[in-house]
N, C-alpha and C. Protein backbone atom coordinates (compact mmCIF):
# COMPACT_ATOMS: atom_id res chain seq x y z
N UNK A 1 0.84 -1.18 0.00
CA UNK A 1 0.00 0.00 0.00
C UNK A 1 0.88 1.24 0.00
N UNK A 2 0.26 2.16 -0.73
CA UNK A 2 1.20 3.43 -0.85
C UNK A 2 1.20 4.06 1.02
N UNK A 3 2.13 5.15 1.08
CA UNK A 3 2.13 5.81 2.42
C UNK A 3 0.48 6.38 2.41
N UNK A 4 0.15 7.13 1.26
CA UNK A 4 -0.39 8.06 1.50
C UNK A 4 -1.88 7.56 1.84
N UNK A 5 -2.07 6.27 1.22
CA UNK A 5 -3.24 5.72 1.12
C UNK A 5 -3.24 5.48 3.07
N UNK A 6 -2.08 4.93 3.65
CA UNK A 6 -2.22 4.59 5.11
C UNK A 6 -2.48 6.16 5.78
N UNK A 7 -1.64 7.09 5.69
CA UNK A 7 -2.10 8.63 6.28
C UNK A 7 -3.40 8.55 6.06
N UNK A 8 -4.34 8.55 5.18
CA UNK A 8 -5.49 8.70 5.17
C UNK A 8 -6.56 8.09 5.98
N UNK A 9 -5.73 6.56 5.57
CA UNK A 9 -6.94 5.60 6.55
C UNK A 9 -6.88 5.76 8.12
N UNK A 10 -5.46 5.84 8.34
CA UNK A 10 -5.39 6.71 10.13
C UNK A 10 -6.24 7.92 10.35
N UNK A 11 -6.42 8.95 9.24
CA UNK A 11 -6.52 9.70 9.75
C UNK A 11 -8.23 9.47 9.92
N UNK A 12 -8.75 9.35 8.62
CA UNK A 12 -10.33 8.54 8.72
C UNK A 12 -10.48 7.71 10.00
N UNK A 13 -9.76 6.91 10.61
CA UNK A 13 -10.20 5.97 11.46
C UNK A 13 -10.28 7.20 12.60
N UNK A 14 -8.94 7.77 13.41
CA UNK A 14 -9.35 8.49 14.37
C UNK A 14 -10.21 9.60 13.85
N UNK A 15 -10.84 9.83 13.23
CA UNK A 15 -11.88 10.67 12.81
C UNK A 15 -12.91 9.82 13.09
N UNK A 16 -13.27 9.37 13.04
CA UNK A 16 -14.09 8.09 13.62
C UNK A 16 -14.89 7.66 14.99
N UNK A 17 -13.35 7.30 15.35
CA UNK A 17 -12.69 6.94 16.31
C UNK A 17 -13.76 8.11 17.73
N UNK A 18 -13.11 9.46 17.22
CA UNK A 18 -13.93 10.66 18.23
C UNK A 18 -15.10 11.04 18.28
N UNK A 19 -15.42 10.44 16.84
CA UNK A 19 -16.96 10.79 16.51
C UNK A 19 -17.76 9.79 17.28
N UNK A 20 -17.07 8.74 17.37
CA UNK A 20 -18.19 7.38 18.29
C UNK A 20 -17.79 7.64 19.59
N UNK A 21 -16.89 8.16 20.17
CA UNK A 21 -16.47 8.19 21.76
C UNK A 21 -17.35 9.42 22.07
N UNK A 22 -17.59 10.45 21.51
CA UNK A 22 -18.35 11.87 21.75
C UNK A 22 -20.02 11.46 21.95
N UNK A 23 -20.39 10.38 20.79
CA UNK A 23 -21.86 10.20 20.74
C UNK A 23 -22.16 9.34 21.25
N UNK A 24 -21.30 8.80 21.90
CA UNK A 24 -21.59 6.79 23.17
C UNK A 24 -22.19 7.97 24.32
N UNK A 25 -21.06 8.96 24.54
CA UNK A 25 -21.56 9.50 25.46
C UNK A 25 -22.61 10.72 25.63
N UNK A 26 -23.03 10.69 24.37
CA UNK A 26 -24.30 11.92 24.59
C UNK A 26 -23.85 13.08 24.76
N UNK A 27 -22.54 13.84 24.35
CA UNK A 27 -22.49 14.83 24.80
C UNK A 27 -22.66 15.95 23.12
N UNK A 28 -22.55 15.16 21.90
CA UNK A 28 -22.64 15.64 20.81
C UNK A 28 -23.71 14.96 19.66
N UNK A 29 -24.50 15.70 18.99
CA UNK A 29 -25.42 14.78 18.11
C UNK A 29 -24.59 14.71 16.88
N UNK A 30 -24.01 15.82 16.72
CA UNK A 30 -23.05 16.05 15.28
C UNK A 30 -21.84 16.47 15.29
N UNK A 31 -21.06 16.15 15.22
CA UNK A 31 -19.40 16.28 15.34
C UNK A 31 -18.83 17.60 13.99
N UNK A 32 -18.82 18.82 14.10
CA UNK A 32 -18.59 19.46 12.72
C UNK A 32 -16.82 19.42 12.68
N UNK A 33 -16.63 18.70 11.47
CA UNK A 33 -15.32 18.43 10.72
C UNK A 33 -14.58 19.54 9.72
N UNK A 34 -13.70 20.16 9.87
CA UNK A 34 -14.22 20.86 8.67
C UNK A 34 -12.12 20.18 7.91
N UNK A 35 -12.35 19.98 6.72
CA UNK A 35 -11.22 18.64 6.43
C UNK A 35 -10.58 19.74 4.97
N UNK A 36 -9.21 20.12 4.64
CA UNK A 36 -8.63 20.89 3.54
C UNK A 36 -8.07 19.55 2.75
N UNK A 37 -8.04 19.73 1.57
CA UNK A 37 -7.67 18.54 0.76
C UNK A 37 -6.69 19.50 -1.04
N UNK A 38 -5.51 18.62 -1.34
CA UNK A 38 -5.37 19.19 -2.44
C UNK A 38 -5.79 17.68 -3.46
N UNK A 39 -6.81 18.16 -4.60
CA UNK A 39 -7.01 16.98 -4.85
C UNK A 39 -6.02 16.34 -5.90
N UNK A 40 -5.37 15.60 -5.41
CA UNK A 40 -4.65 14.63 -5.83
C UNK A 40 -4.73 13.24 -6.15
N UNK A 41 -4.30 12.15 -6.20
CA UNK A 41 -4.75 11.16 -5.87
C UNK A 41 -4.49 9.96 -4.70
N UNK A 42 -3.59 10.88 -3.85
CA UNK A 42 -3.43 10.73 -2.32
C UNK A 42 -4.64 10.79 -1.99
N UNK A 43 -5.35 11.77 -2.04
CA UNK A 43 -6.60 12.42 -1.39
C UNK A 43 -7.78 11.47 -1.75
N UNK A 44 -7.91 10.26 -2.52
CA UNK A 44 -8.82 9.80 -3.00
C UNK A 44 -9.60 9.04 -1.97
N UNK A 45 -8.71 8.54 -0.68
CA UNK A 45 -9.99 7.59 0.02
C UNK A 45 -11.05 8.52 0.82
N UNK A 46 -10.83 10.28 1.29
CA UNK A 46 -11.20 11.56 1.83
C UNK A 46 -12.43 11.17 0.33
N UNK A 47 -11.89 11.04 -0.72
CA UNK A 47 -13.28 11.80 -1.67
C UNK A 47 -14.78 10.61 -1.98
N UNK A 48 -13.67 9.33 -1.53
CA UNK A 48 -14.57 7.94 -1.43
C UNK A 48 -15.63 8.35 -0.23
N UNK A 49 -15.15 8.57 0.71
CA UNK A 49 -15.76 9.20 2.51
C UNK A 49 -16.84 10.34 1.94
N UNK A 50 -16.35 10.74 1.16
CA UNK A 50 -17.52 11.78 1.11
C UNK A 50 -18.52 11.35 0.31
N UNK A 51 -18.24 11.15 -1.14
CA UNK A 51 -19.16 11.18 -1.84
C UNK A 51 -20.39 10.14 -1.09
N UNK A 52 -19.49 8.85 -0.72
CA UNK A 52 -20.31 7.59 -0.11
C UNK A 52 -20.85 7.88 1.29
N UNK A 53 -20.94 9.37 1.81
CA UNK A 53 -21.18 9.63 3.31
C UNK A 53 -20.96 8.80 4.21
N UNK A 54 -19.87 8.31 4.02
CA UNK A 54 -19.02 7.43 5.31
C UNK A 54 -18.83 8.52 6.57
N UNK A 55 -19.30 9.47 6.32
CA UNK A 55 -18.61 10.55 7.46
C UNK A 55 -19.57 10.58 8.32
N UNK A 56 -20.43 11.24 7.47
CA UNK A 56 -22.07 11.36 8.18
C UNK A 56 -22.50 10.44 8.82
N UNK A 57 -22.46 9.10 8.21
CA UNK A 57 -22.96 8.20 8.45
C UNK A 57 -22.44 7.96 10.17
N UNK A 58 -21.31 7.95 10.54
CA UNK A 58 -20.89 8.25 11.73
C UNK A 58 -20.72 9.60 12.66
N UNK A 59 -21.73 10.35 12.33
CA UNK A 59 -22.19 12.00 13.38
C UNK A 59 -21.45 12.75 13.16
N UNK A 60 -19.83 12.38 12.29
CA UNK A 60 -19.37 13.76 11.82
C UNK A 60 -20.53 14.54 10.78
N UNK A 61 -19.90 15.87 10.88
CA UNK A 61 -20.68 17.03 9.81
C UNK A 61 -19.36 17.55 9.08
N UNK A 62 -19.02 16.54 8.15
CA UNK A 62 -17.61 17.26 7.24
C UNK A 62 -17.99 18.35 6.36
N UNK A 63 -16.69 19.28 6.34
CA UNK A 63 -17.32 20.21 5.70
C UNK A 63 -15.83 20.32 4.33
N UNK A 64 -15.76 19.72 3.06
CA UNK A 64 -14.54 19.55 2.59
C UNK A 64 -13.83 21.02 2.04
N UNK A 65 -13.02 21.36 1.92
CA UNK A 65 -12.43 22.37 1.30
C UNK A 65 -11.73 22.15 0.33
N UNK A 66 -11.35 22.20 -1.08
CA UNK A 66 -10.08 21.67 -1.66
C UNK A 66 -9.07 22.77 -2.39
N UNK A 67 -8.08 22.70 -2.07
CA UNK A 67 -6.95 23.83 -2.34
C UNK A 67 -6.04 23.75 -3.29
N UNK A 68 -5.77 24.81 -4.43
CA UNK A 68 -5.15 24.27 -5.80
C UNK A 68 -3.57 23.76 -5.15
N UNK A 69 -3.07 24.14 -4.05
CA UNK A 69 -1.52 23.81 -3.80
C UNK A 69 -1.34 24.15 -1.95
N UNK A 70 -0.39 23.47 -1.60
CA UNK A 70 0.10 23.71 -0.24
C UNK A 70 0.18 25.13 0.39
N UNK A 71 0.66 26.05 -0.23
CA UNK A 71 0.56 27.10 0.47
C UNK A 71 -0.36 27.88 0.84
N UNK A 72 -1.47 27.52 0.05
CA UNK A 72 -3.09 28.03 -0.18
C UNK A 72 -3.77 27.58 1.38
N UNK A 73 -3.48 26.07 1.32
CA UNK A 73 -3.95 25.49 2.24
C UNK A 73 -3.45 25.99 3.76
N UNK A 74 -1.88 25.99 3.41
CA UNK A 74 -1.03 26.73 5.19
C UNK A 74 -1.57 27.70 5.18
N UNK A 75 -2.18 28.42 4.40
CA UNK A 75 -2.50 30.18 4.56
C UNK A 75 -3.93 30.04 5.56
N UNK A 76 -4.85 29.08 4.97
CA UNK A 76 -6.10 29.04 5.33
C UNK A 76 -6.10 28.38 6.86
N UNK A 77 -5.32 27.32 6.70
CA UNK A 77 -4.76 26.69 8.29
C UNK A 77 -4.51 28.30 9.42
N UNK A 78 -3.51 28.74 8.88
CA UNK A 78 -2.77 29.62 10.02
C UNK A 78 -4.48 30.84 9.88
N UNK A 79 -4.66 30.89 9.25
CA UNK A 79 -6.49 32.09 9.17
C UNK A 79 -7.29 31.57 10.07
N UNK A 80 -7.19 30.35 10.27
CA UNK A 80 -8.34 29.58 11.11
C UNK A 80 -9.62 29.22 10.21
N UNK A 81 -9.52 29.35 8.86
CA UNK A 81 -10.77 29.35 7.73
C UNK A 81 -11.12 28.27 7.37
């Protein structure tokens, strides 16, 4: 498996992962995600999750962003956007 394909699936799983520990305990109905992506084809199991609402389906509320290049994205990171 490529690296990038495993970064993803970690990161999907503990995305997950918080969304079911938050709603076992009743303290959240909807988890809002909000996820920056450059689309690549690293980025492809993020666009599988979405289109197929794998996200939702588990109480996150993703909200995707996608950015033509890295620095676009650090800019929007360090903005808080």
């Amino acid at each position: 498996m490529s690296s990038h394909f495993i970064r993803w699936a970690i990161l999907l799983f503990a995305l997950f992962g918080a969304s079911v520990a938050a709603l076992a305990q009743g303290q959240v109905q909807s988890l809002p995600v909000r996820i920056g992506a450059i689309p690549v084809l690293g980025a492809a199991p993020l666009f599988v999750a979405e289109r197929e609402a794998w996200l939702g389906a588990d109480g996150l509320k993703p909200t995707v962003t996608l950015f033509d290049s890295g620095p676009n994205a650090a800019q929007a990171e360090a903005s808080a956007r």
